[in-house]
N, C-alpha and C. Protein backbone atom coordinates (compact mmCIF):
# COMPACT_ATOMS: atom_id res chain seq x y z
N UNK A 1 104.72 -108.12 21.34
CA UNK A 1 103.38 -108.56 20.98
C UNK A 1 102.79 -109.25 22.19
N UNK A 2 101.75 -108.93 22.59
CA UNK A 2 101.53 -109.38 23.64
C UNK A 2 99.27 -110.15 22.95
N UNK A 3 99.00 -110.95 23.80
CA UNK A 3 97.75 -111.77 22.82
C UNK A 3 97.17 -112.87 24.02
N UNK A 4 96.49 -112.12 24.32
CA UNK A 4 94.78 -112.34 25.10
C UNK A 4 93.79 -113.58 24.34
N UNK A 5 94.31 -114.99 24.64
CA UNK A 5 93.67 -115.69 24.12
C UNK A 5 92.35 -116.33 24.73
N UNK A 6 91.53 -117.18 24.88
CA UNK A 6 90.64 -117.79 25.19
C UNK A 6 91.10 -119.40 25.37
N UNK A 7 90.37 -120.08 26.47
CA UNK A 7 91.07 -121.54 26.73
C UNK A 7 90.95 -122.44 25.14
N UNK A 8 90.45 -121.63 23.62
CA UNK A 8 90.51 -122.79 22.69
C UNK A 8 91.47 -121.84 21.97
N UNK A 9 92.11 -120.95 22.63
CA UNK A 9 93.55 -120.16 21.91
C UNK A 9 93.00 -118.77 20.85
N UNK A 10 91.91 -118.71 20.23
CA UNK A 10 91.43 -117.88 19.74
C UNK A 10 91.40 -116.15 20.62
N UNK A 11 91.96 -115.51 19.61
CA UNK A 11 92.22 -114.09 20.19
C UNK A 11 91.35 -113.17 20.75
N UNK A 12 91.91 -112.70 21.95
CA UNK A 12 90.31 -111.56 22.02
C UNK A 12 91.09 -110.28 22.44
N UNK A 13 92.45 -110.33 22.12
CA UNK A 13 92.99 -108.98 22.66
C UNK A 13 94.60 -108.95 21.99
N UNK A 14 94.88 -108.12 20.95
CA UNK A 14 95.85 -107.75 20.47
C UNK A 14 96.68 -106.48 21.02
N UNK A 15 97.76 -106.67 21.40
CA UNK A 15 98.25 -105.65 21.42
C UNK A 15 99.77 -105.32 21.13
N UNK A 16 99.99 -104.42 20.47
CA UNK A 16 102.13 -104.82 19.72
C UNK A 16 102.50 -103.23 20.07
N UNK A 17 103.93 -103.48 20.73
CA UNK A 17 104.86 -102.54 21.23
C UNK A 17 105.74 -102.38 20.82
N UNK A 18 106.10 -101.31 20.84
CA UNK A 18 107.91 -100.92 20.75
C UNK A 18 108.44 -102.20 21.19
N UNK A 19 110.15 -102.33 21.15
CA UNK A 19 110.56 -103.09 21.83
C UNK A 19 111.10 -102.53 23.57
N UNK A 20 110.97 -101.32 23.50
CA UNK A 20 111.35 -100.36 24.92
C UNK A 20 109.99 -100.77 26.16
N UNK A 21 109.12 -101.78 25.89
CA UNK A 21 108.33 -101.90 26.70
C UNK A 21 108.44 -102.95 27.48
N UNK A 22 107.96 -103.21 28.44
CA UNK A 22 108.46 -104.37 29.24
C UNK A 22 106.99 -105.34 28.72
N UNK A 23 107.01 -106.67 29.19
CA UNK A 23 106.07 -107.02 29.07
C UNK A 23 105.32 -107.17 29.89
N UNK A 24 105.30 -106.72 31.32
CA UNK A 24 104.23 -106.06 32.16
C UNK A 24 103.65 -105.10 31.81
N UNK A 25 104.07 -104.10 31.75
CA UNK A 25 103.53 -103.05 30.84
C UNK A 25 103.24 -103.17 29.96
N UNK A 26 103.35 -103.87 28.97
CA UNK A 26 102.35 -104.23 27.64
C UNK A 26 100.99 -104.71 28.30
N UNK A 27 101.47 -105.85 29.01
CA UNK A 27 100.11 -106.92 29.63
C UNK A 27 99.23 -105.98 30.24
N UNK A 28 99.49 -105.11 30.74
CA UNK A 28 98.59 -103.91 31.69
C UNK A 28 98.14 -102.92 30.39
N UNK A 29 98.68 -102.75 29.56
CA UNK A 29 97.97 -101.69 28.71
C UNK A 29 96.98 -102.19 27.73
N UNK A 30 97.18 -103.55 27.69
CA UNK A 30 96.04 -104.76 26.90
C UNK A 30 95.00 -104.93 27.61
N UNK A 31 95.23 -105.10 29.00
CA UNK A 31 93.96 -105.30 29.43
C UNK A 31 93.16 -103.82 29.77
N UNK A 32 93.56 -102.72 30.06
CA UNK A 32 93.36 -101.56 29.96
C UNK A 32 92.78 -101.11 28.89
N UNK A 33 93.05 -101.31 27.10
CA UNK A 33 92.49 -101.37 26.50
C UNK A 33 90.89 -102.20 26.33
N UNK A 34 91.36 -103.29 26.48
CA UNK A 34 90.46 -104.12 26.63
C UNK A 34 89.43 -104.82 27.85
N UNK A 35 89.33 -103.86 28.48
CA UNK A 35 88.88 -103.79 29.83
C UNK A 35 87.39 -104.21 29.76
N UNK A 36 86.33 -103.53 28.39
CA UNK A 36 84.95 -104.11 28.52
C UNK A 36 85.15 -105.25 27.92
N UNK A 37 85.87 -106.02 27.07
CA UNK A 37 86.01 -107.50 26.61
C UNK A 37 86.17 -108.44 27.62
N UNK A 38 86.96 -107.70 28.62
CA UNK A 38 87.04 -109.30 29.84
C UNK A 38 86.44 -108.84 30.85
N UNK A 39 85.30 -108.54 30.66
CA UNK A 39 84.17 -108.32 32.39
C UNK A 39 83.97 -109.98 33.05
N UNK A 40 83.87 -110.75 32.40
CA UNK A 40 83.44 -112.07 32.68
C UNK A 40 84.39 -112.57 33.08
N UNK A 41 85.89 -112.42 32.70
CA UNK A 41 87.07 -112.88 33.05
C UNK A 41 87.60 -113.47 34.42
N UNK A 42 87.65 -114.36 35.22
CA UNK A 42 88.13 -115.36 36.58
C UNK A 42 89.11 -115.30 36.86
N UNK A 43 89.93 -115.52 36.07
CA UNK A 43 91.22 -115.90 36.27
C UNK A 43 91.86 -115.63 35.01
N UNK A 44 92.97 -114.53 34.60
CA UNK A 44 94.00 -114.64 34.01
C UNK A 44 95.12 -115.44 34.15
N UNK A 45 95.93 -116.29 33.49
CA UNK A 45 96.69 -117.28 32.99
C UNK A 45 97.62 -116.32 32.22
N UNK A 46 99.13 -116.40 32.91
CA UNK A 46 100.04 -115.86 32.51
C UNK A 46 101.23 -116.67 32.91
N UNK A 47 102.20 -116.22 32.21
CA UNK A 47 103.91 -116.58 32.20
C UNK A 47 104.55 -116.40 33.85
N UNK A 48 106.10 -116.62 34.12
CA UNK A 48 106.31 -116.38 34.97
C UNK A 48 107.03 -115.14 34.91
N UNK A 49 106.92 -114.44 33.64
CA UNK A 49 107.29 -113.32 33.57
C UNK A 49 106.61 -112.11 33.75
N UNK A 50 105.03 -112.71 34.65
CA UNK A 50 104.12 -111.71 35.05
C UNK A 50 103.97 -112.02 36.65
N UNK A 51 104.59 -112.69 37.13
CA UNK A 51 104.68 -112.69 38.39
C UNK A 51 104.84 -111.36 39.50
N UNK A 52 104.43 -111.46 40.52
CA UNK A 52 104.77 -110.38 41.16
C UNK A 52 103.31 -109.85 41.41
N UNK A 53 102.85 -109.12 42.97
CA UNK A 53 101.91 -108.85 43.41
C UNK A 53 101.58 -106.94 42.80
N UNK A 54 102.55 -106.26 42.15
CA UNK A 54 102.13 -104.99 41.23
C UNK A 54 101.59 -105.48 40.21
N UNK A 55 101.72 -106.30 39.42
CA UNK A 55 100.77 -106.52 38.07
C UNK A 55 99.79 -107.24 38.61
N UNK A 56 99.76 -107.91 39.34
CA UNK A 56 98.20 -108.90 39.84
C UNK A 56 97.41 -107.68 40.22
N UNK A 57 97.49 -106.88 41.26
CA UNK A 57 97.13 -105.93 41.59
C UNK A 57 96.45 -105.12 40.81
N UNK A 58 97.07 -104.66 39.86
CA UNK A 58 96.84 -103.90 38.20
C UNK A 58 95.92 -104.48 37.35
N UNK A 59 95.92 -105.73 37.12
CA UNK A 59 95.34 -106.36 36.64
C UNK A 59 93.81 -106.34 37.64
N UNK A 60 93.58 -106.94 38.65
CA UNK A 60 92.74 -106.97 39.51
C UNK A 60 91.77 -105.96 39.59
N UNK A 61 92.28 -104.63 39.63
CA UNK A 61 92.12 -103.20 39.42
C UNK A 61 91.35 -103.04 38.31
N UNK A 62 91.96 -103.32 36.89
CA UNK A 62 91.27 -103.19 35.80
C UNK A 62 90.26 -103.64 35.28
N UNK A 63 90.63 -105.56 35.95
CA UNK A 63 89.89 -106.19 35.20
C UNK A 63 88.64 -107.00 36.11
N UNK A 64 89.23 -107.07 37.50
CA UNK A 64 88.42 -107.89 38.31
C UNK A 64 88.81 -109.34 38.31
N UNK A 65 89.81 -109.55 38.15
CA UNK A 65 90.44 -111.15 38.07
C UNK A 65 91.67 -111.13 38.38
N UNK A 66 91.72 -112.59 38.73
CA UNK A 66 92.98 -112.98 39.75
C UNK A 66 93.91 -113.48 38.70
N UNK A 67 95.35 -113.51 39.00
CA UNK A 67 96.15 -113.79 38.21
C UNK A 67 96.74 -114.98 38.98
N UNK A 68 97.03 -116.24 37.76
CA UNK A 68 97.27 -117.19 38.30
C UNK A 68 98.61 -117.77 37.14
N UNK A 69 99.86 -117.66 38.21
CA UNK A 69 101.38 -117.34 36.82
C UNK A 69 101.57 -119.09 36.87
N UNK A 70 101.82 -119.73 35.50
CA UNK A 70 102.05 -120.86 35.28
C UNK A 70 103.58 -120.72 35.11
N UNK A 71 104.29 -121.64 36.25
CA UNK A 71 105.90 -121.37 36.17
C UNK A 71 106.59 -122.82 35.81
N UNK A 72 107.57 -122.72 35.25
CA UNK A 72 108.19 -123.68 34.24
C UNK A 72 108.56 -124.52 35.09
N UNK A 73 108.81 -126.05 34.82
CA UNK A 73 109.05 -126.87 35.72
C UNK A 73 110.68 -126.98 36.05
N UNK A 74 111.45 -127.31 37.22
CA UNK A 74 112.40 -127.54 37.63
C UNK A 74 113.64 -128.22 36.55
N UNK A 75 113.00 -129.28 36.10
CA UNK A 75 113.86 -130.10 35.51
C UNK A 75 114.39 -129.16 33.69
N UNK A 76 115.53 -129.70 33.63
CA UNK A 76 115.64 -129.08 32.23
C UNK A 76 115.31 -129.74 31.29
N UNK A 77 114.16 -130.35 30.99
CA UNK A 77 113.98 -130.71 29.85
C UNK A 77 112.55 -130.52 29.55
N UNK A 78 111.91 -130.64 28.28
CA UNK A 78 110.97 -130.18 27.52
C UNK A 78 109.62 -130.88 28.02
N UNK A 79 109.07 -130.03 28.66
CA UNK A 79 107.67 -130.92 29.05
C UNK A 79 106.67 -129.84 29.21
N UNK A 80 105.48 -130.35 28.54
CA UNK A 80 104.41 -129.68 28.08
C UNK A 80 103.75 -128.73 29.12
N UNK A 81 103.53 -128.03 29.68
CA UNK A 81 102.84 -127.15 30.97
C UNK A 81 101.53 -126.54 30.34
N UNK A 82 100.82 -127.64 31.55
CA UNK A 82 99.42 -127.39 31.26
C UNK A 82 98.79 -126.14 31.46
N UNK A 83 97.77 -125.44 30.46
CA UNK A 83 97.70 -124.10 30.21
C UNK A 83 98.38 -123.39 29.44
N UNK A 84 99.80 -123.64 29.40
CA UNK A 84 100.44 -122.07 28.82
C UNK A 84 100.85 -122.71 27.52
N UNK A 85 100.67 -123.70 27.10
CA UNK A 85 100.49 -123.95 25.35
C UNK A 85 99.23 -123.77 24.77
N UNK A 86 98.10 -123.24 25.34
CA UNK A 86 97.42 -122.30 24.67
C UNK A 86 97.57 -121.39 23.83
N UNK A 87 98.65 -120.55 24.42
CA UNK A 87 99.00 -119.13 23.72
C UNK A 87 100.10 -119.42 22.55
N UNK A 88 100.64 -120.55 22.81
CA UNK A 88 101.95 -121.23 22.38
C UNK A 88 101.58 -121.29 21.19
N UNK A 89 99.99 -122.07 21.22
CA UNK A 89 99.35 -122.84 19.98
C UNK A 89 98.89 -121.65 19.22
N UNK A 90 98.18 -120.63 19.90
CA UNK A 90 98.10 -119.70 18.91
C UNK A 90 99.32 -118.63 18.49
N UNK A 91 100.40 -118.69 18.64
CA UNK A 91 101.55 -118.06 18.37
C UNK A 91 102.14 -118.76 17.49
N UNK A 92 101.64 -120.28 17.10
CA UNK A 92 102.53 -120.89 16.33
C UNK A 92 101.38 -121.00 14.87
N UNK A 93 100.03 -120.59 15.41
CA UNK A 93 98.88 -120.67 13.67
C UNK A 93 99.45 -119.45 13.24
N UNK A 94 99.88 -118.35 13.95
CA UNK A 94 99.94 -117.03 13.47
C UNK A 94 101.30 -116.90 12.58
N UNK A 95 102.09 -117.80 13.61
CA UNK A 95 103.37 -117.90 12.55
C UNK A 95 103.45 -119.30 10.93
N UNK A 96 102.30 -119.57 10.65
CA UNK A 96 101.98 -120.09 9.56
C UNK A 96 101.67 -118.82 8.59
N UNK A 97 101.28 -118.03 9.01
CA UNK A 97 101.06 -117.09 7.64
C UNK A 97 102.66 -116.16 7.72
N UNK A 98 103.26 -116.60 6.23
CA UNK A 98 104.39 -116.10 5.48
C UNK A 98 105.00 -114.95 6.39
N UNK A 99 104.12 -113.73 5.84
CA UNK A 99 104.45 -112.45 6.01
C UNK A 99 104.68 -112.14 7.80
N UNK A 100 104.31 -112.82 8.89
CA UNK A 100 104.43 -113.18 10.13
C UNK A 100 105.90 -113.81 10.89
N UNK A 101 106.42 -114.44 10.07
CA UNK A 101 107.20 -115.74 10.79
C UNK A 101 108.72 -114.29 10.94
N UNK A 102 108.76 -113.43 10.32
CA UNK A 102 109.71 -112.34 10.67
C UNK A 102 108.75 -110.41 11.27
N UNK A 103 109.35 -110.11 11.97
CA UNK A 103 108.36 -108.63 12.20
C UNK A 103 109.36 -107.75 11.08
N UNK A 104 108.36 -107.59 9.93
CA UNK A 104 109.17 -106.49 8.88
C UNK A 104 108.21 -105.58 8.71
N UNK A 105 107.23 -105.33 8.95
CA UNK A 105 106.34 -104.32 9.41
C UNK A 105 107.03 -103.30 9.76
N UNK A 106 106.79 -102.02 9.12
CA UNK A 106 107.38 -100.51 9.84
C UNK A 106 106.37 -100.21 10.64
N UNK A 107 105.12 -100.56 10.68
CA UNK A 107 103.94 -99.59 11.70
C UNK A 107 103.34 -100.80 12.72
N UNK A 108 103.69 -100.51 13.64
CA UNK A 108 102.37 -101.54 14.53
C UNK A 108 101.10 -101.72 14.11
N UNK A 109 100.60 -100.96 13.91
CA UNK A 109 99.05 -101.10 13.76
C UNK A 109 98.72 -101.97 11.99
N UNK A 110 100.01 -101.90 11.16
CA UNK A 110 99.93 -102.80 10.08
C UNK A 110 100.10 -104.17 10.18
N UNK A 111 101.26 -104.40 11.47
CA UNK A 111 101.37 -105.63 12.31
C UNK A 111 100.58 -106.32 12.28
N UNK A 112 99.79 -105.28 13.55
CA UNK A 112 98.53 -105.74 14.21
C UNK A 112 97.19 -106.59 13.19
N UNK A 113 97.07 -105.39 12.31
CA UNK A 113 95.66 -106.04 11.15
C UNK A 113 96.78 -107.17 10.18
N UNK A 114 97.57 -107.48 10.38
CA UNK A 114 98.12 -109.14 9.49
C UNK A 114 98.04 -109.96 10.51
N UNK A 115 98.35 -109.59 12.39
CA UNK A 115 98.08 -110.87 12.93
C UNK A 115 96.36 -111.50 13.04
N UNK A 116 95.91 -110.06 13.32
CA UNK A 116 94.25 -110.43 12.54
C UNK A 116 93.77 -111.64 11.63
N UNK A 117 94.03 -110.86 10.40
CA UNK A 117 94.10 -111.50 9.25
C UNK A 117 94.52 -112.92 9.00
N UNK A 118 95.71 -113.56 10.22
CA UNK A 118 96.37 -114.68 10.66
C UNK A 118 95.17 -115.42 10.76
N UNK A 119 94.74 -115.10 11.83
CA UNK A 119 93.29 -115.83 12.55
C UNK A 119 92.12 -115.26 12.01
N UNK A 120 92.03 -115.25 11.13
CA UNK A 120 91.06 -115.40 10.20
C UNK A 120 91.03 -116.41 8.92
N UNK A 121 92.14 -116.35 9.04
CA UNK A 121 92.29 -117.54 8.19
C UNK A 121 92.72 -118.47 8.81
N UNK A 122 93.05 -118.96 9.95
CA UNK A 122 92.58 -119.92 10.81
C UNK A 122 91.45 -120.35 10.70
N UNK A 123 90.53 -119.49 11.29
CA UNK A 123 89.06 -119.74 11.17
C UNK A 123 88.83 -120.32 10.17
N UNK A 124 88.84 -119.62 9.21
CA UNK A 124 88.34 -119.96 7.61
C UNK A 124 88.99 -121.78 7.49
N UNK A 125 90.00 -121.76 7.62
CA UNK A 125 90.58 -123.36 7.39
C UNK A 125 89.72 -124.36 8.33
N UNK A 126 88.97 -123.91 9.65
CA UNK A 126 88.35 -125.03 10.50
C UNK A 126 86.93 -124.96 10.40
N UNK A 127 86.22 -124.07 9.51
CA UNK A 127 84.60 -123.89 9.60
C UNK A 127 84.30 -123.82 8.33
């Protein structure tokens, strides 16, 4: 599952894979999909598991923005990293709805319209 949030965590890009996919290749086929949604886009904010000058590149290519990888701090212990609990935060409203907190879904695309449905009722709970 890969999820294109906005700096207040709200979704603007879904996308769910096999598990045979890497998650570069997911991240590149999301924004590929979603290529007229992020014209405005500056700077992508990613993991350090998108590191590397082929996906910046790719990304750059597609989308017109620079990739900027937020990498975990040195020490071993638990400390908050500014930016990448964005996605955190919305990975953890999505896992409030029941049917979410396990993938028992046979079809992606049924996945997909319940993580929807997630954040929508997000919404609905704050407006």
């Amino acid at each position: 599952m890969r999820l294109a949030v906005d700096i207040l965590g709200l979704p603007h890009g879904i996308h769910a894979t096999t598990a045979d996919f890497t998650d570069r290749d997911g991240a590149i086929e999301l924004a590929a999909i979603n290529a007229g949604k992020f014209e405005s886009v500056e700077t992508v904010l990613a993991g350090s598991a998108y590191s590397g000058e082929s996906f910046a590149e790719a990304i750059k290519g597609l989308v017109d923005a620079k990739v900027e990888v937020v990498k975990r701090n040195e020490a071993r212990m638990f400390i908050v990293l500014p930016k990448k609990w964005i996605v955190e935060r919305s990975f953890g409203w999505a896992d409030n709805c029941r049917r979410l907190w396990k993938v028992c879904e046979s079809r992606l695309g049924t996945f997909c319209q319940m993580f929807v449905m997630s954040f929508i009722s997000v919404l609905l709970r704050r407006y």
